[in-house]
C-alpha atoms as a PDB file:
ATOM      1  CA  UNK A   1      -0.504  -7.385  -8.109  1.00  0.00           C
ATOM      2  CA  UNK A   2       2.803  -7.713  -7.908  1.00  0.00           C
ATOM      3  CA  UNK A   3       4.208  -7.515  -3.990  1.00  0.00           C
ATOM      4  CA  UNK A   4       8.071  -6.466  -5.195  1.00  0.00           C
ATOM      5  CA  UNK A   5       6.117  -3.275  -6.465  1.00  0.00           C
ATOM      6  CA  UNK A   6       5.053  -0.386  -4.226  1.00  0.00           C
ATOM      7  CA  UNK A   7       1.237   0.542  -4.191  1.00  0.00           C
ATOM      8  CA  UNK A   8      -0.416   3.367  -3.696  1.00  0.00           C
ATOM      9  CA  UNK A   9      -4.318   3.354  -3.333  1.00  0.00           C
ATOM     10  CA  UNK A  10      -6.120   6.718  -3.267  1.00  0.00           C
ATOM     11  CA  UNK A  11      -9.527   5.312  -2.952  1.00  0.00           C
ATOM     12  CA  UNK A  12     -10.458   1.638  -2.397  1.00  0.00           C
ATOM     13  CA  UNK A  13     -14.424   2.684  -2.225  1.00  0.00           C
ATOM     14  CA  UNK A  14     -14.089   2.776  -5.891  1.00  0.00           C
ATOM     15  CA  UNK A  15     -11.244   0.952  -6.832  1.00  0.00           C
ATOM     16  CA  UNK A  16     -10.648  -2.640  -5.664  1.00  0.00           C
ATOM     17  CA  UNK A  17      -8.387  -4.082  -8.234  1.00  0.00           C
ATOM     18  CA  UNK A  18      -6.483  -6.809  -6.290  1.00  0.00           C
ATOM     19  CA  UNK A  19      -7.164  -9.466  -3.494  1.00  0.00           C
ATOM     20  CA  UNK A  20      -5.702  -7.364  -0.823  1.00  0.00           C
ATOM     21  CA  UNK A  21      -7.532  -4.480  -1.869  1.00  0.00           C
ATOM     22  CA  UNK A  22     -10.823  -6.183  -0.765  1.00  0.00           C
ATOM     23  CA  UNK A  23      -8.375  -7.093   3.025  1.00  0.00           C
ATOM     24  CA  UNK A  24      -7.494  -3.917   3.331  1.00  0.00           C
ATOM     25  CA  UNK A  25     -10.893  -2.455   2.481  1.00  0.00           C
ATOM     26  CA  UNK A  26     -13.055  -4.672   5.220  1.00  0.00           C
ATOM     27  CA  UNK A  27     -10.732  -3.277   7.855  1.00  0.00           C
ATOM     28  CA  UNK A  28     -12.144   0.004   7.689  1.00  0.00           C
ATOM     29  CA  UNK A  29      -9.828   1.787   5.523  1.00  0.00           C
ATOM     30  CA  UNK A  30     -10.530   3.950   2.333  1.00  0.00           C
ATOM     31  CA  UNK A  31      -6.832   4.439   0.853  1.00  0.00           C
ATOM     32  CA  UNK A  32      -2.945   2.891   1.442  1.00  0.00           C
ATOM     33  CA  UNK A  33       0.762   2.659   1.195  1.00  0.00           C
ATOM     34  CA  UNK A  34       2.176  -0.432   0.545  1.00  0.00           C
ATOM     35  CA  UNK A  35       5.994  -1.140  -0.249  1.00  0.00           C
ATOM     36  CA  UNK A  36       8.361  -4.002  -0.550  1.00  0.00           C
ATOM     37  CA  UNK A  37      10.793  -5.041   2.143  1.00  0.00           C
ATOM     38  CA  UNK A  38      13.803  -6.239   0.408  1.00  0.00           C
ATOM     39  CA  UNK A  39      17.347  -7.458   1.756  1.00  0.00           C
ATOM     40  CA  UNK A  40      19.454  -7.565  -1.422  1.00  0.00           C
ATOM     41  CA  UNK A  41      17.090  -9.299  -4.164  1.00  0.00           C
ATOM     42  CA  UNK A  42      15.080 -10.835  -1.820  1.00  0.00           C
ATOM     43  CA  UNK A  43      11.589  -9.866  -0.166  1.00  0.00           C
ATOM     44  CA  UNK A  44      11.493 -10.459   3.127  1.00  0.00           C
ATOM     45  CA  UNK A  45       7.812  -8.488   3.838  1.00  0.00           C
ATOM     46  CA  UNK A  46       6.077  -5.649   3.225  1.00  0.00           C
ATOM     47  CA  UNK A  47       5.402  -2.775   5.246  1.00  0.00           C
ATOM     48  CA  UNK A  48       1.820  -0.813   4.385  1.00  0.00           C
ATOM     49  CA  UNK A  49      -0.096   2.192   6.115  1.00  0.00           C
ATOM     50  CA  UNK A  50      -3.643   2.919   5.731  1.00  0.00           C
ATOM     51  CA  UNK A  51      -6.199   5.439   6.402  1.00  0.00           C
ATOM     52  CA  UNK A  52      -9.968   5.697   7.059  1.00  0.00           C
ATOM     53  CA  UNK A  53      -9.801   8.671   4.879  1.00  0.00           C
ATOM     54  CA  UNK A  54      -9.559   8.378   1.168  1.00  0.00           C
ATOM     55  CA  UNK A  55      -6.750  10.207  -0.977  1.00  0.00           C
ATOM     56  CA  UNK A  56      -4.797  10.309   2.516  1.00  0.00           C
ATOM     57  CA  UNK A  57      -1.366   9.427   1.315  1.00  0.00           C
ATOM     58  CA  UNK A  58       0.702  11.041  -2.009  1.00  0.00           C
ATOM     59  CA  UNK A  59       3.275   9.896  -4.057  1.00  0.00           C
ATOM     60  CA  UNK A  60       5.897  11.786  -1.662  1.00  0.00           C
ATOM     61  CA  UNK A  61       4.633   9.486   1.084  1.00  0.00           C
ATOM     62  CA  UNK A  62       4.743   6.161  -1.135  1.00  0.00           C
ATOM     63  CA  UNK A  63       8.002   7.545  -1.862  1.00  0.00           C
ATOM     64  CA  UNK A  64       9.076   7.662   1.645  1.00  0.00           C
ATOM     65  CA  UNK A  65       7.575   4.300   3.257  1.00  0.00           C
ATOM     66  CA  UNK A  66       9.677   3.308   0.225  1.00  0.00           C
ATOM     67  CA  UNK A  67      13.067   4.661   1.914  1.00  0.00           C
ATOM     68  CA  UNK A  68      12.163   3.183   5.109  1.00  0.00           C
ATOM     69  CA  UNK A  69      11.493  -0.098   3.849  1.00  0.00           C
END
């Protein structure tokens, strides 16, 4: 996937799309957040949050890791 987009996972038990998803997954967790950090037009990392629970996180909360970021 693409890293300048954010990601929102609901339920990585049944959906592994990407790479990562298969990272995140092996830790323990069931669903994340994951958003670009960007100075200007450049990324510069990403900042993520996951939980052990699935369907933990909504589109309000991707929305707002986004505005930290």
């Amino acid at each position: 996937f693409d890293v300048t987009q954010k990601r929102l996972v609901h339920d990585l038990e049944t959906s592994r799309d990407h790479p990562i998803d298969e990272m995140i997954y092996a830790t323990g967790n069931m669903s994340y957040c994951l958003c670009p950090i960007l100075a200007g037009k450049m990324q510069i990392g990403t900042l993520g949050i996951g939980s052990s629970r699935k369907y933990a996180y909504t589109e309000n909360d991707l929305d707002f890791l986004q505005e930290v970021a």
